[in-house]
C-alpha atoms as a PDB file:
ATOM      1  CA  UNK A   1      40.235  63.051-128.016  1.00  0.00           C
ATOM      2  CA  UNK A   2      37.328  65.062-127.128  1.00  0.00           C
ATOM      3  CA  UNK A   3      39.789  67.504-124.655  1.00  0.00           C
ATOM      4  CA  UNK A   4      41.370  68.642-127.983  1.00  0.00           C
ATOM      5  CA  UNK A   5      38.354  69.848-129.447  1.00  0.00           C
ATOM      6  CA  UNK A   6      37.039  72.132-126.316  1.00  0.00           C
ATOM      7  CA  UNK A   7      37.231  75.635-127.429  1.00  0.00           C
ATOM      8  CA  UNK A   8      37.788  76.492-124.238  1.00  0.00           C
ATOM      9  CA  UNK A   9      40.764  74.799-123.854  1.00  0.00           C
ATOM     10  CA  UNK A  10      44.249  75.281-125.424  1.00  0.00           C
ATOM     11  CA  UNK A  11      47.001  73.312-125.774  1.00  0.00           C
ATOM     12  CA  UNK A  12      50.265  73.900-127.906  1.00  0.00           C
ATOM     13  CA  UNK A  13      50.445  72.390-131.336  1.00  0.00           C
ATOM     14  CA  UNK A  14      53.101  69.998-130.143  1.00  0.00           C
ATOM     15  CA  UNK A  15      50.885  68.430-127.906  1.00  0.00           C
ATOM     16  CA  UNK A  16      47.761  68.542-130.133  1.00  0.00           C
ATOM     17  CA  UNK A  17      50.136  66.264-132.613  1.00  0.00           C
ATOM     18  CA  UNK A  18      51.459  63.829-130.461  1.00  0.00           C
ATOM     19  CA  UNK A  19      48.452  63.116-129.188  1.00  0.00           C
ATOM     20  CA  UNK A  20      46.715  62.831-132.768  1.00  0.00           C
ATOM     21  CA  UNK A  21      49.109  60.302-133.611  1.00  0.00           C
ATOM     22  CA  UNK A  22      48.470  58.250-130.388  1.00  0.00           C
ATOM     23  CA  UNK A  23      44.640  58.530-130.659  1.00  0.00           C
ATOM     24  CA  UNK A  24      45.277  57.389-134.185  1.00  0.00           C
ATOM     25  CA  UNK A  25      47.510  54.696-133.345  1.00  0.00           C
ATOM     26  CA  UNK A  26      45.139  53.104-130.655  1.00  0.00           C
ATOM     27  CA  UNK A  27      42.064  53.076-132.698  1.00  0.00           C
ATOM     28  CA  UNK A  28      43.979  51.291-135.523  1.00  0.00           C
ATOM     29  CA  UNK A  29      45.044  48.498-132.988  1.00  0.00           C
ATOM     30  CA  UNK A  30      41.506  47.546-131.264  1.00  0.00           C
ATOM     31  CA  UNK A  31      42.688  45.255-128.266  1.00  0.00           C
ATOM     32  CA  UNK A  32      46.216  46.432-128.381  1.00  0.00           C
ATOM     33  CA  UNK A  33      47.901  49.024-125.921  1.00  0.00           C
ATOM     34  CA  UNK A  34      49.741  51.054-128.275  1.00  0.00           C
ATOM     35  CA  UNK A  35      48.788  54.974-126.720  1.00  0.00           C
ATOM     36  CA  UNK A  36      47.719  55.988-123.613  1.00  0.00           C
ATOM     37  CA  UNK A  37      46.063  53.755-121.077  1.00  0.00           C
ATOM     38  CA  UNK A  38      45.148  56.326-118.714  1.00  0.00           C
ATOM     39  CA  UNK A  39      43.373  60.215-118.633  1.00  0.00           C
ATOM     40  CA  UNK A  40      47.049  62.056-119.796  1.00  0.00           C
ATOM     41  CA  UNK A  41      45.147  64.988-118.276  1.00  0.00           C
ATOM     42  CA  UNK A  42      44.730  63.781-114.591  1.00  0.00           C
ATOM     43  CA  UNK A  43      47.405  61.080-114.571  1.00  0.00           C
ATOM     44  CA  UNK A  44      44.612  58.747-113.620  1.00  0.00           C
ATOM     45  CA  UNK A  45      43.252  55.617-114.567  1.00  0.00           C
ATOM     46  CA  UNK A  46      40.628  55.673-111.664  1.00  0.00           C
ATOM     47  CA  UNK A  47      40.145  59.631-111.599  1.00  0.00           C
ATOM     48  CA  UNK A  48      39.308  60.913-108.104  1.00  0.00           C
ATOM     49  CA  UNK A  49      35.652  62.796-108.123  1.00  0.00           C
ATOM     50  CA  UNK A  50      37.131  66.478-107.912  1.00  0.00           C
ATOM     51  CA  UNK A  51      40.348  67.755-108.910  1.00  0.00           C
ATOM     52  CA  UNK A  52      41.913  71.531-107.988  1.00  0.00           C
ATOM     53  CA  UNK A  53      44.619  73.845-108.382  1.00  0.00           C
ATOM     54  CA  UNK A  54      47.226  73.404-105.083  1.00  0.00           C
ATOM     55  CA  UNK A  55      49.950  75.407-105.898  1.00  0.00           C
ATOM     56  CA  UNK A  56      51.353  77.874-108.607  1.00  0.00           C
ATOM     57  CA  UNK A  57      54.652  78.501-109.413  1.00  0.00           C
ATOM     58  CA  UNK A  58      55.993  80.803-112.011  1.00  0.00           C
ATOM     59  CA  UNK A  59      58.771  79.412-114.357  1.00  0.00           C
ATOM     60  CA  UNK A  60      60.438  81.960-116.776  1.00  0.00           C
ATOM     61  CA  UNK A  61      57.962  82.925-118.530  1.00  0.00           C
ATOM     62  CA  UNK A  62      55.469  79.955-117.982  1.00  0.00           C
ATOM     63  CA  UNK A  63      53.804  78.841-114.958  1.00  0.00           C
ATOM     64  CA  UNK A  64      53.520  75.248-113.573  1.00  0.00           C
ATOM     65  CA  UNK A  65      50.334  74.416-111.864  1.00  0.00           C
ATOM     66  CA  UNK A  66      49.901  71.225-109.258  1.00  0.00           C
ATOM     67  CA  UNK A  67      46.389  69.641-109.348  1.00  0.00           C
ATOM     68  CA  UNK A  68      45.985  67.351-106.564  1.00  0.00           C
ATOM     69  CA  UNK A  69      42.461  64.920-106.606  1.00  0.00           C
ATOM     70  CA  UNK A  70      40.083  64.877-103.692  1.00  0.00           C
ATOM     71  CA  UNK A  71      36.851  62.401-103.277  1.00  0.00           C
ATOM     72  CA  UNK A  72      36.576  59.149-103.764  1.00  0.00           C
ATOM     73  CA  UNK A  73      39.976  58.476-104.006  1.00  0.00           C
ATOM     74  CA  UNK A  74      42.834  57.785-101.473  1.00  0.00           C
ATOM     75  CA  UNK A  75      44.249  61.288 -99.987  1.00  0.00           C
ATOM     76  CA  UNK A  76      47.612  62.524-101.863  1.00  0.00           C
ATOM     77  CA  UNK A  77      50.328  63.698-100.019  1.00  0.00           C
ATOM     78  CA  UNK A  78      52.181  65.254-103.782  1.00  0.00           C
ATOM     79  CA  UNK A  79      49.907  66.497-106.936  1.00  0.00           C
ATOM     80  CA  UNK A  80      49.112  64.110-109.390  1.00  0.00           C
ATOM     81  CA  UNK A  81      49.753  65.929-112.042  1.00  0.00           C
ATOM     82  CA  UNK A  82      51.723  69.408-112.784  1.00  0.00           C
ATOM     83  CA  UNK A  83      50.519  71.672-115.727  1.00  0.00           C
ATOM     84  CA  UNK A  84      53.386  73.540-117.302  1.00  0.00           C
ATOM     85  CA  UNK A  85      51.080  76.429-118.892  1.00  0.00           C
ATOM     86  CA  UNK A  86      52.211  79.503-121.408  1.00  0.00           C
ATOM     87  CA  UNK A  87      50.189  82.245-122.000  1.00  0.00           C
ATOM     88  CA  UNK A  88      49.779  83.454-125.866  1.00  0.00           C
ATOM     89  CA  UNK A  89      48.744  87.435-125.385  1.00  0.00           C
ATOM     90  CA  UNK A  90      45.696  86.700-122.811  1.00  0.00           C
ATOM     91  CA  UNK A  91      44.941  82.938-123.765  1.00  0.00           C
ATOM     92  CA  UNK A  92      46.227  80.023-121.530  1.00  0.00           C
ATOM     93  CA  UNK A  93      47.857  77.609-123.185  1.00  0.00           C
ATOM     94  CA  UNK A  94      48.724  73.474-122.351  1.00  0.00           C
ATOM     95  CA  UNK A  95      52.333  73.019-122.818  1.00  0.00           C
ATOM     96  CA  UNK A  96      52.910  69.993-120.765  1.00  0.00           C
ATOM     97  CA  UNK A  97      51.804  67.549-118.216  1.00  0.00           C
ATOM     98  CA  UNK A  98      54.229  66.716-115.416  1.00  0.00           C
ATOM     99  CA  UNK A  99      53.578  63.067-113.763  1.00  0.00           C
ATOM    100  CA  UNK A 100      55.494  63.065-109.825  1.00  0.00           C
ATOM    101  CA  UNK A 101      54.161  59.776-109.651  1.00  0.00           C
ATOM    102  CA  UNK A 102      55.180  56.617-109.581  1.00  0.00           C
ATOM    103  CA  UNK A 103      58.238  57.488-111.566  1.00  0.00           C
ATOM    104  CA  UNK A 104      58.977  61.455-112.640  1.00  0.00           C
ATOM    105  CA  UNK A 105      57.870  61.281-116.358  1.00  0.00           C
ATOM    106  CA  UNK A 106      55.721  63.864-118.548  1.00  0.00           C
ATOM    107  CA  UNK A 107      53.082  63.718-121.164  1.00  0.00           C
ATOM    108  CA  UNK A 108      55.172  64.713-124.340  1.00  0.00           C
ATOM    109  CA  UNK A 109      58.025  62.614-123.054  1.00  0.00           C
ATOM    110  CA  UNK A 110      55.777  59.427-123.136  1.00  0.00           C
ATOM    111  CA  UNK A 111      53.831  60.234-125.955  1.00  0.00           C
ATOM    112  CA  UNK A 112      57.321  60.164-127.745  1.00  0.00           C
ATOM    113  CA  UNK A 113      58.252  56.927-126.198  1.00  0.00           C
ATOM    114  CA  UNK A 114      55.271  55.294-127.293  1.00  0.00           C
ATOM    115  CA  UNK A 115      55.633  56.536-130.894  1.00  0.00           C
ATOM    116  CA  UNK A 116      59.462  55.261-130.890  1.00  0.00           C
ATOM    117  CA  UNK A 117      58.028  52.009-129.631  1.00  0.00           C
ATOM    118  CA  UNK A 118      55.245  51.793-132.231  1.00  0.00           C
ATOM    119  CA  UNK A 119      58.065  52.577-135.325  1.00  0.00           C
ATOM    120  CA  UNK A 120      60.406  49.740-133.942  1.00  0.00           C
ATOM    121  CA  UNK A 121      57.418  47.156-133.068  1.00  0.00           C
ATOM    122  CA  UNK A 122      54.120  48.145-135.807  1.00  0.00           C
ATOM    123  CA  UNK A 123      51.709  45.973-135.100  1.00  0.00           C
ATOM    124  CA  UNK A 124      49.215  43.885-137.464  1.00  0.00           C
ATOM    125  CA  UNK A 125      47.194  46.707-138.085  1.00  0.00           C
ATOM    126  CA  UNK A 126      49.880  49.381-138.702  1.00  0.00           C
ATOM    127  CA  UNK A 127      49.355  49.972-142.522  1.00  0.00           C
ATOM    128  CA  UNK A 128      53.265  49.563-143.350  1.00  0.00           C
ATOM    129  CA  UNK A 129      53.119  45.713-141.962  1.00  0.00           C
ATOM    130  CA  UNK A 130      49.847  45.505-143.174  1.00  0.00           C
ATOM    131  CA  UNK A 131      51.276  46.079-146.817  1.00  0.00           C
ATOM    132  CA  UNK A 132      54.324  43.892-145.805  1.00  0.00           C
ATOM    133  CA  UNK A 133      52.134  41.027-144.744  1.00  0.00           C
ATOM    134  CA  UNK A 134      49.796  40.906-147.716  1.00  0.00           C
ATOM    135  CA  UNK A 135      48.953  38.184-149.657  1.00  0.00           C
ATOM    136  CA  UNK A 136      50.564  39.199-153.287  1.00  0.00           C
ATOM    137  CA  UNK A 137      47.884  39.357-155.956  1.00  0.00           C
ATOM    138  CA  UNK A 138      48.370  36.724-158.801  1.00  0.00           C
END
């Protein structure tokens, strides 16, 4: 996921991890939807040309950002996506991504539903069925 490897950008090691494994997971499965199927970043699968900060709003000690998408998409009446961020000394940091739409859900919430849903269902390229399915040698 090239957003992880931005120097620029931060994001907390929780995140960084789930969304290893779910990188990992979908290039192991080639025609299979077993991650993400959309930009977790923008809550998008048809990104709008321009997205911006609309709002800020301090939470304890973290502050949760709403980016709303302008241009070439239809006009938003809520965010489409709300960045819980932490700051670590002067550094910004990605803790979360908030979804308000369709259905209130976040990034590290659905990364962990996919994961539980990958453990209970591995698929033909998931190494453990892979090594359950194999021929035995004779």
């Amino acid at each position: 996921m090239r957003a992880l490897r931005n120097p620029r950008w931060h994001f907390s090691s929780a995140l960084v991890t789930a969304l290893r494994a779910g990188s990992v997971a979908t290039d192991a499965s080639p025609g299979e939807i077993v991650g993400l199927d959309m930009d977790p970043f923008l809550n998008a699968q048809d990104p709008c040309t321009r997205y911006a900060p609309s709002a800020v709003r301090r939470m304890g000690k973290n502050f949760l950002v709403d980016v709303v998408g302008t241009g070439g998409c239809d006009p938003h009446r809520v965010p489409d996506v709300s960045v819980l961020v932490a700051f670590r000394g002067a550094t910004p940091v990605f803790i979360n991504f908030l979804y308000p739409k369709p259905a209130n859900d976040d990034l590290l919430g659905l990364l962990a539903r996919l994961a539980a849903d990958r453990a209970k269902h591995p698929g033909p390229t998931d190494p453990m069925t892979r090594q359950l399915t194999a021929r035995p040698r004779l």
